[in-house]
C-alpha atoms as a PDB file:
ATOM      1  CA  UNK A   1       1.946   6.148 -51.610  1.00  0.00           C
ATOM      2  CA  UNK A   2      -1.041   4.453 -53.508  1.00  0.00           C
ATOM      3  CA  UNK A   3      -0.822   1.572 -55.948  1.00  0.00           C
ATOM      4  CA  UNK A   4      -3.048   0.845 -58.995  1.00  0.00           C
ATOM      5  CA  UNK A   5      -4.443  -2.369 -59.303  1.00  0.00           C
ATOM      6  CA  UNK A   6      -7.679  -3.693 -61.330  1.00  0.00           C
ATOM      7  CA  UNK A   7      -9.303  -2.451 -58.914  1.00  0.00           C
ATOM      8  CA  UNK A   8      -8.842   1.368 -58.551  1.00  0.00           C
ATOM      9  CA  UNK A   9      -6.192   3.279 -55.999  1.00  0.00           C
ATOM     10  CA  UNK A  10      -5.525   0.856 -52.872  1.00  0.00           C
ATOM     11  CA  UNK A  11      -3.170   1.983 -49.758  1.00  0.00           C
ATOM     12  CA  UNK A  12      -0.023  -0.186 -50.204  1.00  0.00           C
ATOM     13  CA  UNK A  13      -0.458  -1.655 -46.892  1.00  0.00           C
ATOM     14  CA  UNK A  14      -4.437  -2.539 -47.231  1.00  0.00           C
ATOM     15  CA  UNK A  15      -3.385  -4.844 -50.147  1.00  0.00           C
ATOM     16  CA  UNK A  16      -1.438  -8.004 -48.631  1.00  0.00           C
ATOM     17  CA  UNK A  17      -0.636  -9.287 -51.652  1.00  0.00           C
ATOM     18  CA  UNK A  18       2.883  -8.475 -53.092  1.00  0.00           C
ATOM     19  CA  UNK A  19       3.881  -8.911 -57.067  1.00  0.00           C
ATOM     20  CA  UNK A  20       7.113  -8.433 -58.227  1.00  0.00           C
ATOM     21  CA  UNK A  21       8.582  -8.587 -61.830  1.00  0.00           C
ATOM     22  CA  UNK A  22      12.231 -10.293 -61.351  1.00  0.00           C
ATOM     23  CA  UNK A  23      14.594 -11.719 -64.230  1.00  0.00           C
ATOM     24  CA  UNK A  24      13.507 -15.055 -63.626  1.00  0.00           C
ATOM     25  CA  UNK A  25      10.002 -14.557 -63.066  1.00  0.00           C
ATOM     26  CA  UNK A  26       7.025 -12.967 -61.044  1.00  0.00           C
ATOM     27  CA  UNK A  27       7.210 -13.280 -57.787  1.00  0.00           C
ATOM     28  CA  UNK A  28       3.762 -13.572 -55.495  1.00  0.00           C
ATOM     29  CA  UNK A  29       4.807 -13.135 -51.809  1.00  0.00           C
ATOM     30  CA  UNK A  30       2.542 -11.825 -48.489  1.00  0.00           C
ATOM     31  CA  UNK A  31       3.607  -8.309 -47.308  1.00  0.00           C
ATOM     32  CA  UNK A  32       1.915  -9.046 -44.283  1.00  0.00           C
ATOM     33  CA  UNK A  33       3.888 -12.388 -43.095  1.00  0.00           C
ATOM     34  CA  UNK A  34       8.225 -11.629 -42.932  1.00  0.00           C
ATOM     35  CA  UNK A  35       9.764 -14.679 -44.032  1.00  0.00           C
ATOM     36  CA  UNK A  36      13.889 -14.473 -43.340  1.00  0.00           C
ATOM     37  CA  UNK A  37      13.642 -11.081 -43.385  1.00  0.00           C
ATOM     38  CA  UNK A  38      11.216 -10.540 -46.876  1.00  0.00           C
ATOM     39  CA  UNK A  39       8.175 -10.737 -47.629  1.00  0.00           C
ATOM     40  CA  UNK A  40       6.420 -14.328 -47.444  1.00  0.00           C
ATOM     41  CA  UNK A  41       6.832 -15.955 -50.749  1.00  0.00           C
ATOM     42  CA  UNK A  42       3.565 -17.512 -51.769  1.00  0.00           C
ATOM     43  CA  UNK A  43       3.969 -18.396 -55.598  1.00  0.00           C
ATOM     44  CA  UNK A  44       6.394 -17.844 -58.490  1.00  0.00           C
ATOM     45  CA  UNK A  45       5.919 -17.738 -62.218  1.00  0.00           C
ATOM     46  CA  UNK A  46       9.115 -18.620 -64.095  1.00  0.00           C
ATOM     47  CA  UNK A  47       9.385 -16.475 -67.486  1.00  0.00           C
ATOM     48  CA  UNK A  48      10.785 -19.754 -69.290  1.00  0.00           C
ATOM     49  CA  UNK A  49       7.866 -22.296 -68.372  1.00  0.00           C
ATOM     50  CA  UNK A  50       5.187 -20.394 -67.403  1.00  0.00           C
ATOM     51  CA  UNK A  51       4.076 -23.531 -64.909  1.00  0.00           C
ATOM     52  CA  UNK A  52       3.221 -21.404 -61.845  1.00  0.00           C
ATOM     53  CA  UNK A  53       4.465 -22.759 -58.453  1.00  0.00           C
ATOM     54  CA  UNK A  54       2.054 -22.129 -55.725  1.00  0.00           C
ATOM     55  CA  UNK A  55       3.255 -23.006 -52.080  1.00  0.00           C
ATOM     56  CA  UNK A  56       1.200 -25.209 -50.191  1.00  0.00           C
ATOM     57  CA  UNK A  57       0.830 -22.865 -47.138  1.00  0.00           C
ATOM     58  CA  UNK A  58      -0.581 -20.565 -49.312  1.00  0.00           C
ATOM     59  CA  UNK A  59      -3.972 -18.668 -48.711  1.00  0.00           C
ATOM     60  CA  UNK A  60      -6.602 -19.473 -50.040  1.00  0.00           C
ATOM     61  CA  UNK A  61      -7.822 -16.012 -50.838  1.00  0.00           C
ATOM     62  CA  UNK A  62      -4.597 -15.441 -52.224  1.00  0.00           C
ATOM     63  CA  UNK A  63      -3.675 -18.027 -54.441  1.00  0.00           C
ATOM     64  CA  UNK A  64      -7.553 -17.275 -56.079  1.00  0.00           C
ATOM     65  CA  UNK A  65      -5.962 -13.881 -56.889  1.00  0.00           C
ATOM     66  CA  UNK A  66      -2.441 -15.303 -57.692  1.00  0.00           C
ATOM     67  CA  UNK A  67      -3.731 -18.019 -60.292  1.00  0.00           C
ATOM     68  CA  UNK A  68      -5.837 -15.574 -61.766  1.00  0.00           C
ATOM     69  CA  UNK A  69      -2.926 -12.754 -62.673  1.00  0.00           C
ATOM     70  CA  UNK A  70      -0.456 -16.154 -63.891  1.00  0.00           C
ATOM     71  CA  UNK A  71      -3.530 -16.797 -65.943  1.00  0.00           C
ATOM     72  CA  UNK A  72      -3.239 -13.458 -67.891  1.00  0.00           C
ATOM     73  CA  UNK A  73       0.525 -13.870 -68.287  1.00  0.00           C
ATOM     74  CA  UNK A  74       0.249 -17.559 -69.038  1.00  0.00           C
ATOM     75  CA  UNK A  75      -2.477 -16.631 -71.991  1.00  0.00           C
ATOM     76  CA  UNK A  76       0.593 -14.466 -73.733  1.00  0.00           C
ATOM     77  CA  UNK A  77       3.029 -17.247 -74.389  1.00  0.00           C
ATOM     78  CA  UNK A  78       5.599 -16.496 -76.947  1.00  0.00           C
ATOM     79  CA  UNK A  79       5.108 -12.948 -76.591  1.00  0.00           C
ATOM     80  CA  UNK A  80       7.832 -10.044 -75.475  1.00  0.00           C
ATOM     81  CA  UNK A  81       7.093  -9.229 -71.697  1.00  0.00           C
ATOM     82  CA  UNK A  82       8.340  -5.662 -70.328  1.00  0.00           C
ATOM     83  CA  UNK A  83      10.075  -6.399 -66.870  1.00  0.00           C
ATOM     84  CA  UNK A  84      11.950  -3.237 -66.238  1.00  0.00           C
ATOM     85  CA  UNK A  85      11.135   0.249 -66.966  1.00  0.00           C
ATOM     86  CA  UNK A  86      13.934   0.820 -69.175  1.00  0.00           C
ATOM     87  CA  UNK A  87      12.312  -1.512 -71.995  1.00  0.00           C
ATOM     88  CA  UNK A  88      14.022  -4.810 -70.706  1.00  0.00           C
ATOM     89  CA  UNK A  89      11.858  -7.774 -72.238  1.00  0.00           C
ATOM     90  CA  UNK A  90      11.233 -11.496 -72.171  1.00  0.00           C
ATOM     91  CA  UNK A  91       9.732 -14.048 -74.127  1.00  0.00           C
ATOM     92  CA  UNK A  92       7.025 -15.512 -72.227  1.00  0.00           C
ATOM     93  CA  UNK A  93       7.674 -19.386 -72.514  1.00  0.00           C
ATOM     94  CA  UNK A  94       9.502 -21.715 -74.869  1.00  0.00           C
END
């Protein structure tokens, strides 16, 4: 099943890069590397701080791509965030 991304229709599995919108945060994570039985967790982007925290093993094609999405969350600070599909929101920040 294809995903959407900036960058037009990608195959799922062409695209290693995972993001996932979780109560506490986003979630940036490898689908090509299993980790304890998940994906490889590269970075995470805590709703409350917004201070993204980037692993040190992480790719450097990756976290360019990673930095750059926080960046566009990051830049709406203060504002309601949709992180489920049933209208669930979160302030971005403090």
């Amino acid at each position: 099943m294809p995903i959407t991304n900036a960058k037009g229709l990608l195959p799922q599995e062409s695209d290693p890069l995972f993001i996932g919108l979780f109560p506490g945060g986003v979630s940036y994570a490898n689908r090509n590397v299993e980790e304890h039985g998940d994906f490889k967790r590269l970075a995470f982007l805590p709703y409350d701080t917004l201070a993204l925290e980037v692993q040190k093993d992480c790719p450097p094609e990756l976290r360019h791509r990673i930095v750059e999405d926080a960046k566009t969350i990051q830049a709406r600070r203060g504002q309601q965030f949709r992180i489920s599909t049933c209208g669930q929101t979160v302030r971005l920040g403090r």
